[in-house]
Protein backbone atom coordinates (compact mmCIF):
# COMPACT_ATOMS: atom_id res chain seq x y z
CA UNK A 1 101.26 -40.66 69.60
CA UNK A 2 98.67 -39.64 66.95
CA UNK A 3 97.42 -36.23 65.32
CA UNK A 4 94.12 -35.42 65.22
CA UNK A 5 92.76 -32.82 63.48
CA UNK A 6 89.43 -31.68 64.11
CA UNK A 7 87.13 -30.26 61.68
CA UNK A 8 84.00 -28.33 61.77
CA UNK A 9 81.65 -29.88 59.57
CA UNK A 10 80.89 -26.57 58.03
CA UNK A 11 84.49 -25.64 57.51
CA UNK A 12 85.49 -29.11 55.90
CA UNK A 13 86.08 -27.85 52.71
CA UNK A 14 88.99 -26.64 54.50
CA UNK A 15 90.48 -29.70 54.88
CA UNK A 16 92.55 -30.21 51.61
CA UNK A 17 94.06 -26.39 52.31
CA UNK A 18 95.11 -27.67 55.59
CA UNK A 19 96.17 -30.93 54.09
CA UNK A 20 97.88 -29.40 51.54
CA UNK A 21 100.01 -27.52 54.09
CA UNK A 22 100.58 -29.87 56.34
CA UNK A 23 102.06 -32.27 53.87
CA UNK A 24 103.89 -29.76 52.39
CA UNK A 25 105.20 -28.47 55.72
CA UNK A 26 105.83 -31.77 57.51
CA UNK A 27 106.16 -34.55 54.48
CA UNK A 28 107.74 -36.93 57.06
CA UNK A 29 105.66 -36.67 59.49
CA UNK A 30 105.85 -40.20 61.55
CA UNK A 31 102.30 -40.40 63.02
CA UNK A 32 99.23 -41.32 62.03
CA UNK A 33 97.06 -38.62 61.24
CA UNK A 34 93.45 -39.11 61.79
CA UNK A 35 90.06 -36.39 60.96
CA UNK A 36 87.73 -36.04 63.10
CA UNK A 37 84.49 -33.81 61.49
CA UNK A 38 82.51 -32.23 64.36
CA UNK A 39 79.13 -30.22 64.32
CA UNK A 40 79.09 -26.76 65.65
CA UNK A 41 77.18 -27.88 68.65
CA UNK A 42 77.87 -29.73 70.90
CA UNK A 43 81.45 -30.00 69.87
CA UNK A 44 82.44 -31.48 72.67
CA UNK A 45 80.34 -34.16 72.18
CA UNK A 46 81.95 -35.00 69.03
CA UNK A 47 84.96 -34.84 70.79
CA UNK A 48 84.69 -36.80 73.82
CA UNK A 49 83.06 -39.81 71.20
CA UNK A 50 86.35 -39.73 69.41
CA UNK A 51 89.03 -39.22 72.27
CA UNK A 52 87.07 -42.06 74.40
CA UNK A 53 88.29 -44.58 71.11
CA UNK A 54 91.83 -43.81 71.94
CA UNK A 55 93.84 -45.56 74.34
CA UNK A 56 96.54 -43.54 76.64
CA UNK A 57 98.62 -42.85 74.48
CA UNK A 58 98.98 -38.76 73.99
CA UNK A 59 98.13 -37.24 71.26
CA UNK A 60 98.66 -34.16 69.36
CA UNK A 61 95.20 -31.76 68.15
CA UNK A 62 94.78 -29.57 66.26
CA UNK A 63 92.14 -27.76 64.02
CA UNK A 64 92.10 -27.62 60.76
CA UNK A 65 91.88 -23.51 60.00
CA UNK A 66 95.30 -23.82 61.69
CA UNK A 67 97.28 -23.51 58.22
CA UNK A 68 100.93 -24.29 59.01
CA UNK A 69 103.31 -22.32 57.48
CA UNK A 70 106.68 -22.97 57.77
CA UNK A 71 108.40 -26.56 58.10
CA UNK A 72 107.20 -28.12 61.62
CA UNK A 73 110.05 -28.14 63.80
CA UNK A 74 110.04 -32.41 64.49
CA UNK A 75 112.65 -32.30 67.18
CA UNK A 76 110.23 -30.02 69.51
CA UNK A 77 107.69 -32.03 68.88
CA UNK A 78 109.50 -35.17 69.70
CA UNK A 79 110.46 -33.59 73.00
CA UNK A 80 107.24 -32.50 73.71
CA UNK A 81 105.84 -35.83 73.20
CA UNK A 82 108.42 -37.04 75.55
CA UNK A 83 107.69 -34.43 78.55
CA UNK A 84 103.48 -35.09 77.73
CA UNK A 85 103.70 -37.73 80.99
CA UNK A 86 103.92 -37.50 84.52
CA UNK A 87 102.57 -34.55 85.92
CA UNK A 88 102.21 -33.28 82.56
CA UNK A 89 99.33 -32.69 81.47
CA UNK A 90 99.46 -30.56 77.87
CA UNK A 91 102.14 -28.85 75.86
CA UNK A 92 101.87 -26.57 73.78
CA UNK A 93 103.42 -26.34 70.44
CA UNK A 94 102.62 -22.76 69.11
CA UNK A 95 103.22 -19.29 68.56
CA UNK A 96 103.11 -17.57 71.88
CA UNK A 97 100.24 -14.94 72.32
CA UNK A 98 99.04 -12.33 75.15
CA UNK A 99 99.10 -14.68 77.54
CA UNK A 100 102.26 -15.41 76.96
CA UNK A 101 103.28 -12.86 79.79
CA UNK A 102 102.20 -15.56 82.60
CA UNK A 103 104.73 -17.82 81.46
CA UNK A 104 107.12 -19.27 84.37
CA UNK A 105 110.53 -21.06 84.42
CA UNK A 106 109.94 -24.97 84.60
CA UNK A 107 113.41 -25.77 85.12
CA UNK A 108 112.88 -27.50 81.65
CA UNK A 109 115.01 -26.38 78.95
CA UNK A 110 113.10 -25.05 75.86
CA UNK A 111 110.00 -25.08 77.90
CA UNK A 112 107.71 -22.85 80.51
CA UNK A 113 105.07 -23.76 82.57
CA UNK A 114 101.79 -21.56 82.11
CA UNK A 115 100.16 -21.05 85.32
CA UNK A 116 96.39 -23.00 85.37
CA UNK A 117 94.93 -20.08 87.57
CA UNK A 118 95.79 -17.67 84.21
CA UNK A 119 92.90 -17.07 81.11
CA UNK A 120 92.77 -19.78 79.01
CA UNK A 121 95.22 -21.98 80.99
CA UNK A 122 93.98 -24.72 78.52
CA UNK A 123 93.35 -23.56 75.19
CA UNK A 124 92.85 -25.18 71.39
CA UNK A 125 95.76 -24.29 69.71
CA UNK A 126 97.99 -26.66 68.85
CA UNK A 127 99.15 -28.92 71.39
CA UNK A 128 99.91 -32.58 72.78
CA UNK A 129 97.77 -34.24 75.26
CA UNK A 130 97.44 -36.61 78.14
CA UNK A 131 94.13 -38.10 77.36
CA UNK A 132 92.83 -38.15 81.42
CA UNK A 133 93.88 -34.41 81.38
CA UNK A 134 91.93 -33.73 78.15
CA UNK A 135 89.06 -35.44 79.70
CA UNK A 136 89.58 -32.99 82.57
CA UNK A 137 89.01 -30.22 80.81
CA UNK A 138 86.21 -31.68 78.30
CA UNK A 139 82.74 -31.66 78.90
CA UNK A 140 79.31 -32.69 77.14
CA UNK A 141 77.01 -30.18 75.65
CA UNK A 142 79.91 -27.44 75.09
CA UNK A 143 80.54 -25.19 72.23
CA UNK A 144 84.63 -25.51 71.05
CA UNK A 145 84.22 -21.79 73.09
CA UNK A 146 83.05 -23.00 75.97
CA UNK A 147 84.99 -25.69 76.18
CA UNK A 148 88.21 -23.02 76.32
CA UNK A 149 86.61 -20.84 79.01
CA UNK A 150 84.81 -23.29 81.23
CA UNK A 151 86.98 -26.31 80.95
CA UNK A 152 90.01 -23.39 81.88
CA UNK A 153 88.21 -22.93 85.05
CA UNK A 154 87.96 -26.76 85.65
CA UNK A 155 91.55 -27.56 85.54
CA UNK A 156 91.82 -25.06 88.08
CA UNK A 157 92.59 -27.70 90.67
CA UNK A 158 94.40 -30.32 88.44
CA UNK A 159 97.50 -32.09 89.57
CA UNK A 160 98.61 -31.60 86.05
CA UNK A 161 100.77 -28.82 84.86
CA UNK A 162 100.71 -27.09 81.29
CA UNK A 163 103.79 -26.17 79.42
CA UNK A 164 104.90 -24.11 76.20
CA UNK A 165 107.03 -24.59 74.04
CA UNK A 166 109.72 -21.64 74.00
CA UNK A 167 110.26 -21.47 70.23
CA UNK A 168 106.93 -22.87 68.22
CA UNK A 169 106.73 -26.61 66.92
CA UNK A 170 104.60 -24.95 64.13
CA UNK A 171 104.18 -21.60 62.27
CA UNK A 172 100.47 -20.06 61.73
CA UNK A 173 98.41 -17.51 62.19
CA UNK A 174 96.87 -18.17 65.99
CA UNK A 175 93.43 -16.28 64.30
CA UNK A 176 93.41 -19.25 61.80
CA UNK A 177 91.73 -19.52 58.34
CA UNK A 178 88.30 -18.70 60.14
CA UNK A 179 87.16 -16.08 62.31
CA UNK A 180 83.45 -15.52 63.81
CA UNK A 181 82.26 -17.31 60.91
CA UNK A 182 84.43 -15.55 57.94
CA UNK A 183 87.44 -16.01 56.06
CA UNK A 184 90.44 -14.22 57.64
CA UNK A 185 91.46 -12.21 54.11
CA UNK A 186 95.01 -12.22 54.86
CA UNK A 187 95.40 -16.39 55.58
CA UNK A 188 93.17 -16.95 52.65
CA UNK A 189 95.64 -14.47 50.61
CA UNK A 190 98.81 -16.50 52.50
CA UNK A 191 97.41 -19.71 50.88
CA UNK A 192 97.16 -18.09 47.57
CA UNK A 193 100.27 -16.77 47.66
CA UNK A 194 102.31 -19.77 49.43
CA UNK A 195 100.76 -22.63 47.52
């Protein structure tokens, strides 16, 4: 498995705050990490180039206003890497939010199975995935928006499933560092505070 994090190419300057977290929040982390900068649109076209270099292996995303803060939880994610096969498709490694109320036993310890007929049954919070599943779900000419919405309605059908984590892999704000083109005041102020 790999990390990627994704980066908007107007919100790169984030990149050494998330770095700077990330290292300091998971300093042995045993995967390569690779960046991926993306323009705002099409993002999925920036995505699909990258994730069509990668072989099957899964791999984890996530974006980089996603500032982690707490020490990442490496057992979870271990697990989670391990159950990211099969039928399979995604897990996710994150806070729970509002949706968190569709959540169903999987018969998996430590994990739930989200329904894929719920709002945002794939989302872009952190998670690992099965590359043919993320190709499911990803399609050319989206926005990162679109891409949550539309490609939620297109693994409507899957023969995959999606599952959660029951307690998070990693800690952060699920708003992240940027919202509708601004600074979120209080993650900035976390930063300033936590660094």
């Amino acid at each position: 498995m790999r990390i990627v994090v994704f980066a908007y190419d107007k919100y790169d300057w984030l990149t050494p705050i998330f770095m700077h977290f990330y290292k300091k929040n998971w300093p042995d982390n045993p995967y390569r990490t690779d960046h991926v900068i993306t323009g705002e649109f099409p993002w999925a076209d920036h995505a699909l180039n990258y994730i069509n270099t990668l072989g099957d292996e899964p791999f984890l995303l996530i974006l980089n206003d996603y500032i982690i803060e707490k020490p990442v939880d490496i057992a979870i994610v271990r697990r989670a890497e391990k159950l990211c096969m099969g039928d399979v498709g995604c897990v996710r490694l994150v806070p729970h939010d509002k949706e968190a109320v569709y959540l169903v036993s999987a018969g998996i310890d430590g994990f739930k199975e989200y329904p894929l007929n719920k709002p945002y049954a794939v989302s872009l919070q952190t998670s690992i995935w099965q590359k043919k599943f993320f190709l499911e779900f990803l399609r050319k000419g989206e926005s990162i928006w679109q891409t949550e919405t539309e490609g939620s309605k297109r693994v409507l059908n899957s023969k995959k499933r999606v599952m959660w984590s029951d307690v998070p892999a990693m800690q952060y704000s699920t708003q992240g560092y940027m919202k509708k083109g601004k600074v979120v005041k209080s993650v900035e102020q976390w930063t300033k505070e936590n660094w």
